[in-house]
Protein backbone atom coordinates (compact mmCIF):
# COMPACT_ATOMS: atom_id res chain seq x y z
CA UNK A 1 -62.52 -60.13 -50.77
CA UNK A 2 -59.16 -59.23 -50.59
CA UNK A 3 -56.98 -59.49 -47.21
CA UNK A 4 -54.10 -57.98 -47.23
CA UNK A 5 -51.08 -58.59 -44.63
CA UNK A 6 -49.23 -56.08 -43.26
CA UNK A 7 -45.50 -56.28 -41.78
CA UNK A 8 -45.16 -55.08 -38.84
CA UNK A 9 -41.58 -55.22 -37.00
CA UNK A 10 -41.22 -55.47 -33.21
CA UNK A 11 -37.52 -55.56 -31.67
CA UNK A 12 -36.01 -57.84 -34.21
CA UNK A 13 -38.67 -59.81 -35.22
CA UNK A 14 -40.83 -59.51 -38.50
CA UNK A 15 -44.62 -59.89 -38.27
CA UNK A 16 -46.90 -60.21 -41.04
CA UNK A 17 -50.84 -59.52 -39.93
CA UNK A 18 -54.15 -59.59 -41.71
CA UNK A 19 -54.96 -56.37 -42.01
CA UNK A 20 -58.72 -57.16 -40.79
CA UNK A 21 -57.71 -58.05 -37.30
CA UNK A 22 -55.57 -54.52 -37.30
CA UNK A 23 -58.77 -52.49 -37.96
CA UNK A 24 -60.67 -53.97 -34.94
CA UNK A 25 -58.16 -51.07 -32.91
CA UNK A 26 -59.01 -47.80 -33.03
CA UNK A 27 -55.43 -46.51 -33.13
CA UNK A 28 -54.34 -49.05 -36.00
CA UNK A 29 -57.37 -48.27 -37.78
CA UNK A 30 -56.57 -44.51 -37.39
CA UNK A 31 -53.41 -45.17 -39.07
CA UNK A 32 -54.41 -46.64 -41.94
CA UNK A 33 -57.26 -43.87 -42.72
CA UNK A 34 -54.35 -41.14 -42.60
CA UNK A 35 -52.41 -44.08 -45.47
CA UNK A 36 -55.91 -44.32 -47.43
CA UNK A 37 -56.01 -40.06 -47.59
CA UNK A 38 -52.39 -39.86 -48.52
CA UNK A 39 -53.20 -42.82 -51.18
CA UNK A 40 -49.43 -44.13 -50.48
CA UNK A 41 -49.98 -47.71 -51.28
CA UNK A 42 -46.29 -48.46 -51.32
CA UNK A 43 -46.09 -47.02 -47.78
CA UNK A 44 -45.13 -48.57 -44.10
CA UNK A 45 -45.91 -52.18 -43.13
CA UNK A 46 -46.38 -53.11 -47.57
CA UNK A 47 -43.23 -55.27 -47.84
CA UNK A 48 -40.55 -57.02 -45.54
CA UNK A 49 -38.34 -53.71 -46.60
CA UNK A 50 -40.65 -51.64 -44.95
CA UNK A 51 -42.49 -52.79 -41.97
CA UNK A 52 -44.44 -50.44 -39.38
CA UNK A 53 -42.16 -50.22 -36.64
CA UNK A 54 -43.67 -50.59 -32.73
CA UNK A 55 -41.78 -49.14 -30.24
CA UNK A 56 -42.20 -49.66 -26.39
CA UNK A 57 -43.31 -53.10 -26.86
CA UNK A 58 -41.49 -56.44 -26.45
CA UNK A 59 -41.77 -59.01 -29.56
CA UNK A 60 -43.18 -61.83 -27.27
CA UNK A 61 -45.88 -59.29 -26.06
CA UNK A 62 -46.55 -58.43 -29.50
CA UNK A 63 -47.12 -62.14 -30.31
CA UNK A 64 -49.09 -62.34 -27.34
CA UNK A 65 -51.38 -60.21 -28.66
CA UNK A 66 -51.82 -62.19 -32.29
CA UNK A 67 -52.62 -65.34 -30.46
CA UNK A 68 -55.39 -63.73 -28.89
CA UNK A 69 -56.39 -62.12 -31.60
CA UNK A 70 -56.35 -64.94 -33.90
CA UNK A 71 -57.78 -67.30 -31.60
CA UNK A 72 -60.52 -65.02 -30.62
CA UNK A 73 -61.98 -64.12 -33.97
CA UNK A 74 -61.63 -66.80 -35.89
CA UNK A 75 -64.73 -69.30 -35.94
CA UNK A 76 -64.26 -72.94 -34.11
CA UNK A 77 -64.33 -75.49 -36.44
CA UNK A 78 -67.63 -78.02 -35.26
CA UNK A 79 -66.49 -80.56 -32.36
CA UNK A 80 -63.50 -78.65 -31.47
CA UNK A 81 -63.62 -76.57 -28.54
CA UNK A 82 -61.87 -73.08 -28.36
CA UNK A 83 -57.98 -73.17 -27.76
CA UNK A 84 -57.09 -71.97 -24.34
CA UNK A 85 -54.79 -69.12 -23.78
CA UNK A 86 -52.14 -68.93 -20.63
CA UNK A 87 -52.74 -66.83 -18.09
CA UNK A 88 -49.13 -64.97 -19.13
CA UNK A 89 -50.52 -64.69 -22.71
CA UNK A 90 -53.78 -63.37 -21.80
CA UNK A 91 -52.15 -60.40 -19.67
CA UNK A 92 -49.89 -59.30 -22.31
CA UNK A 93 -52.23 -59.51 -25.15
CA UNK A 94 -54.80 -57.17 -22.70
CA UNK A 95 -52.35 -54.65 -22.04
CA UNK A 96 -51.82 -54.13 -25.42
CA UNK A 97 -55.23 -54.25 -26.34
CA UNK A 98 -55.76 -51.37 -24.19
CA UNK A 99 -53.05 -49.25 -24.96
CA UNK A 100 -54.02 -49.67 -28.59
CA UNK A 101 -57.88 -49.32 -28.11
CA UNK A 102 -58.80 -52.87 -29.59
CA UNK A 103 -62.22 -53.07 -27.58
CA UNK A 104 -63.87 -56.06 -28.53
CA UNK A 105 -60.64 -58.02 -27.46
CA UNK A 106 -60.50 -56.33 -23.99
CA UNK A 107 -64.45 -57.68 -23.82
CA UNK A 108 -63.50 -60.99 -25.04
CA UNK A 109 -60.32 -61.01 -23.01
CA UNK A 110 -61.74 -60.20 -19.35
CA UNK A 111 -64.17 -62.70 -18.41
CA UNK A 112 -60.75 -65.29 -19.42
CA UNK A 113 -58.56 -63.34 -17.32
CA UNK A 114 -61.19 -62.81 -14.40
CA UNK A 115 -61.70 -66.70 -14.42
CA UNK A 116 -57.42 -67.32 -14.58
CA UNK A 117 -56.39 -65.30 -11.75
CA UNK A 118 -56.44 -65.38 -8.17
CA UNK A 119 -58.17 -62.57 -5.48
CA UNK A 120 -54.89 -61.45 -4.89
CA UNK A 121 -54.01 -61.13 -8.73
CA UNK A 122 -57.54 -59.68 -9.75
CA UNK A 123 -57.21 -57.08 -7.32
CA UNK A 124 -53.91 -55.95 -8.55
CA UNK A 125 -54.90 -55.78 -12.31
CA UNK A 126 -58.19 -54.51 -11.51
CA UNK A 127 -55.83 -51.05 -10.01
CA UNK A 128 -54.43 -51.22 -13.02
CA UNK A 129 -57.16 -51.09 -15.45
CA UNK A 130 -59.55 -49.76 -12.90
CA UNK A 131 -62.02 -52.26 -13.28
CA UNK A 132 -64.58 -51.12 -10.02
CA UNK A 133 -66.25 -54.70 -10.32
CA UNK A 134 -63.79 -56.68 -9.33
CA UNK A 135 -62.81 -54.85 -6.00
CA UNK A 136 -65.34 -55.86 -3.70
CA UNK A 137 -66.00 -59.73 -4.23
CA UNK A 138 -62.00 -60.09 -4.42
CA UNK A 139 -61.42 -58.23 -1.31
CA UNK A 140 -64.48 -59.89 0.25
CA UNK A 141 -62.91 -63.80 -0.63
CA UNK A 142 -59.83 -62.60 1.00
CA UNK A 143 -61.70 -61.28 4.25
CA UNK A 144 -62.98 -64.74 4.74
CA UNK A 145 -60.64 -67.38 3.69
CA UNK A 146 -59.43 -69.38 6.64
CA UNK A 147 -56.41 -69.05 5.89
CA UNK A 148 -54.23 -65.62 6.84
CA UNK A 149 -52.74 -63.13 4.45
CA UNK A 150 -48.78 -63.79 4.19
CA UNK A 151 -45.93 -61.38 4.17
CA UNK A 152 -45.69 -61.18 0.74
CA UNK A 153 -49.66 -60.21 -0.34
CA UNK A 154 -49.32 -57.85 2.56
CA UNK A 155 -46.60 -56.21 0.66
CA UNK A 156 -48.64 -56.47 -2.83
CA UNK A 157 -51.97 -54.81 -0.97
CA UNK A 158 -50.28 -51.92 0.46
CA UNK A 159 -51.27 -50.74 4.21
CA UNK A 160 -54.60 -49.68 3.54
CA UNK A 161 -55.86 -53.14 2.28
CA UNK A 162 -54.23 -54.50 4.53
CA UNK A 163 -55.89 -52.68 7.63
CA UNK A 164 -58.84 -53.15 5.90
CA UNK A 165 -58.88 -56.92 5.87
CA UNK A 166 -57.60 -57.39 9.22
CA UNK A 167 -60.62 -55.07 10.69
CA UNK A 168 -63.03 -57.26 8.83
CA UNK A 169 -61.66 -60.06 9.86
CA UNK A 170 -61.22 -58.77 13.74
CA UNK A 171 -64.62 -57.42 13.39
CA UNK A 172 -66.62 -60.46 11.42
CA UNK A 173 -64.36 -63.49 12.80
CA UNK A 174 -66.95 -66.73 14.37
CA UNK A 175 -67.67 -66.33 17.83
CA UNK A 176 -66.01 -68.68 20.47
CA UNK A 177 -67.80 -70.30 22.97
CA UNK A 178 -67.05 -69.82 26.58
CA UNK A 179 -65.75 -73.16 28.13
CA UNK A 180 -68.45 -72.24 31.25
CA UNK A 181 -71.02 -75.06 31.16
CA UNK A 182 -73.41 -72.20 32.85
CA UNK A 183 -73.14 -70.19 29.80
CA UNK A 184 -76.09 -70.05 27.20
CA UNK A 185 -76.47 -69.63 23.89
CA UNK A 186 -78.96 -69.08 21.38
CA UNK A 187 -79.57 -71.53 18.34
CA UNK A 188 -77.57 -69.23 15.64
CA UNK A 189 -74.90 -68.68 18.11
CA UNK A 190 -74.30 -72.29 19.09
CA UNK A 191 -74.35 -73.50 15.60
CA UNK A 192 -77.00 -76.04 16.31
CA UNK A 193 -80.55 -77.24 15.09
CA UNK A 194 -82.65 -79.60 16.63
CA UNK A 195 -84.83 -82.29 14.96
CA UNK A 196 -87.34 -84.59 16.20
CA UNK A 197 -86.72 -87.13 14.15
CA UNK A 198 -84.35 -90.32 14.50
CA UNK A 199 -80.41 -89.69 13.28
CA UNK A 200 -77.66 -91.53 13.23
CA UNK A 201 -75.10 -90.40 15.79
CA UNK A 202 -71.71 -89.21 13.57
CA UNK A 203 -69.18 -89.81 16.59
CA UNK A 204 -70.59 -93.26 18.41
CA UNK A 205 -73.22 -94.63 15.18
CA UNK A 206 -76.30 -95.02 16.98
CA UNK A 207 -79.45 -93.40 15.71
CA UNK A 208 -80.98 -91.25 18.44
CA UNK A 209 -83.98 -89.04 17.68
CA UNK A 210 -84.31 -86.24 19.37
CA UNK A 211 -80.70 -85.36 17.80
CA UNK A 212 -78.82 -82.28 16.95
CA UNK A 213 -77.01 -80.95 14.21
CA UNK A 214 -74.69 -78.49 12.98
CA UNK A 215 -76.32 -75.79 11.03
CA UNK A 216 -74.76 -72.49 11.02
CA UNK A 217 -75.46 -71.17 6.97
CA UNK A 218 -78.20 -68.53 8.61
CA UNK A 219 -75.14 -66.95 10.43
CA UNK A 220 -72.77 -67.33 7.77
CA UNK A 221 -75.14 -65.76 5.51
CA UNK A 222 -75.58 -62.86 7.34
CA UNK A 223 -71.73 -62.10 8.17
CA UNK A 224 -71.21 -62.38 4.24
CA UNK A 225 -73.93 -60.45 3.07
CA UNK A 226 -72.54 -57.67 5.82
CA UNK A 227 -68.98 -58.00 4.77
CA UNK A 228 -70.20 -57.94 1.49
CA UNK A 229 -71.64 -54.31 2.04
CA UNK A 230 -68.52 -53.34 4.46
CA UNK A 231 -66.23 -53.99 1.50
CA UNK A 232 -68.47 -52.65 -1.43
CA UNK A 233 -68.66 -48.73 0.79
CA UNK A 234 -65.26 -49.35 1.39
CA UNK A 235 -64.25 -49.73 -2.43
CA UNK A 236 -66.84 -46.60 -3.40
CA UNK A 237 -64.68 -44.50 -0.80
CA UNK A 238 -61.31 -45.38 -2.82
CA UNK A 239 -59.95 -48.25 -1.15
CA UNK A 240 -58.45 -45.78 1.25
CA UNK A 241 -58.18 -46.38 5.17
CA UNK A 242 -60.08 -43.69 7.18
């Protein structure tokens, strides 16, 4: 079956693309029905002389975009595993992908992307390309690491993130225990489990039964799974600070 290339020239730099891969978007695919009608086969993007010229797009973007494209459909050869794409590569070749309506690349493009970037970095693109999904569990990750949000992510998230996170934090952060020795707490609260049975002492190596423990995944369970739903209303209000 025949596969023909087609030149396409971004900045100053010739490209010459199967014309298969093309089709997959909607807008080059578009463009080549209006060609077929018009039944100019000497037309745009047939020769080096007279390529289809892209404007508002950067060459290395534009190669970007190949790579992806050329690494995602073609089959991998047996005992060789798919070739993996840069995190730079990956964002350029999606942005183009969506401005140009190729849709299976966006598909086979996210779940890379989602898996290269950071909570900061997912929540940014996910503003950009309004991807709802990603909000909450990126938003959540940042509520609970133990580390705190610097200057510059502060600046990236904007004030209403930002007041956001620091409520859930304020609101959700461990509880401390009083330095009375009168004071009581419950089980959950002290972070503690008993056991009846004979353990071996992690600070002086003896094995003691009765003995205590640290167990505290019942409480951390439940301040997740309420952040969780905190952050999810949150996100289905807008993200905005009320």
């Amino acid at each position: 079956m025949e596969d023909p290339l087609v030149v396409i020239q971004v900045e100053n730099t010739l490209f010459k693309v199967h014309k298969r891969l093309l089709i997959k978007s909607e807008t080059f695919s578009n463009m080549f029905k209006i060609v077929e009608v018009t039944n100019d086969k000497s037309g745009e993007g047939s020769s080096l002389d007279d390529p289809i010229t892209l404007e508002t797009v950067s060459a290395s973007d534009f190669e970007a975009l190949l790579t992806a494209l050329y690494s995602g459909y073609h089959p991998v050869l047996p005992g060789q595993s798919a070739p993996k794409l840069e995190t730079p590569v990956l964002l350029a070749a999606f942005r183009l992908a969506n401005m140009w309506n190729f849709s299976d690349l966006q598909a086979y493009l996210l779940p890379l992307i989602e898996k290269a970037l950071g909570d900061l970095d997912r929540i940014m693109f996910a503003r950009e390309f309004d991807i709802q999904t990603w909000l909450g569990p990126a938003y959540r990750n940042l509520c609970q690491r133990s580390t705190p949000i610097t200057i510059e992510e502060a600046r990236k998230l904007g004030l209403d993130s930002l007041l956001m996170i620091a409520h859930v934090r304020e609101q959700f952060r461990p509880p401390k225990l009083a330095s009375d020795l009168a004071a009581v707490y419950c089980q959950s609260c002290a972070g503690v489990n008993y056991t009846s049975s004979g353990r071996t002492c992690t600070c002086c190596g003896q094995t003691t039964a009765p003995s205590y423990y640290h167990n505290n995944s019942a409480q951390r369970t439940a301040t997740s799974t309420a952040i969780a739903t905190k952050i999810n209303q949150w996100v289905a209000d807008g993200c905005v600070w009320k």
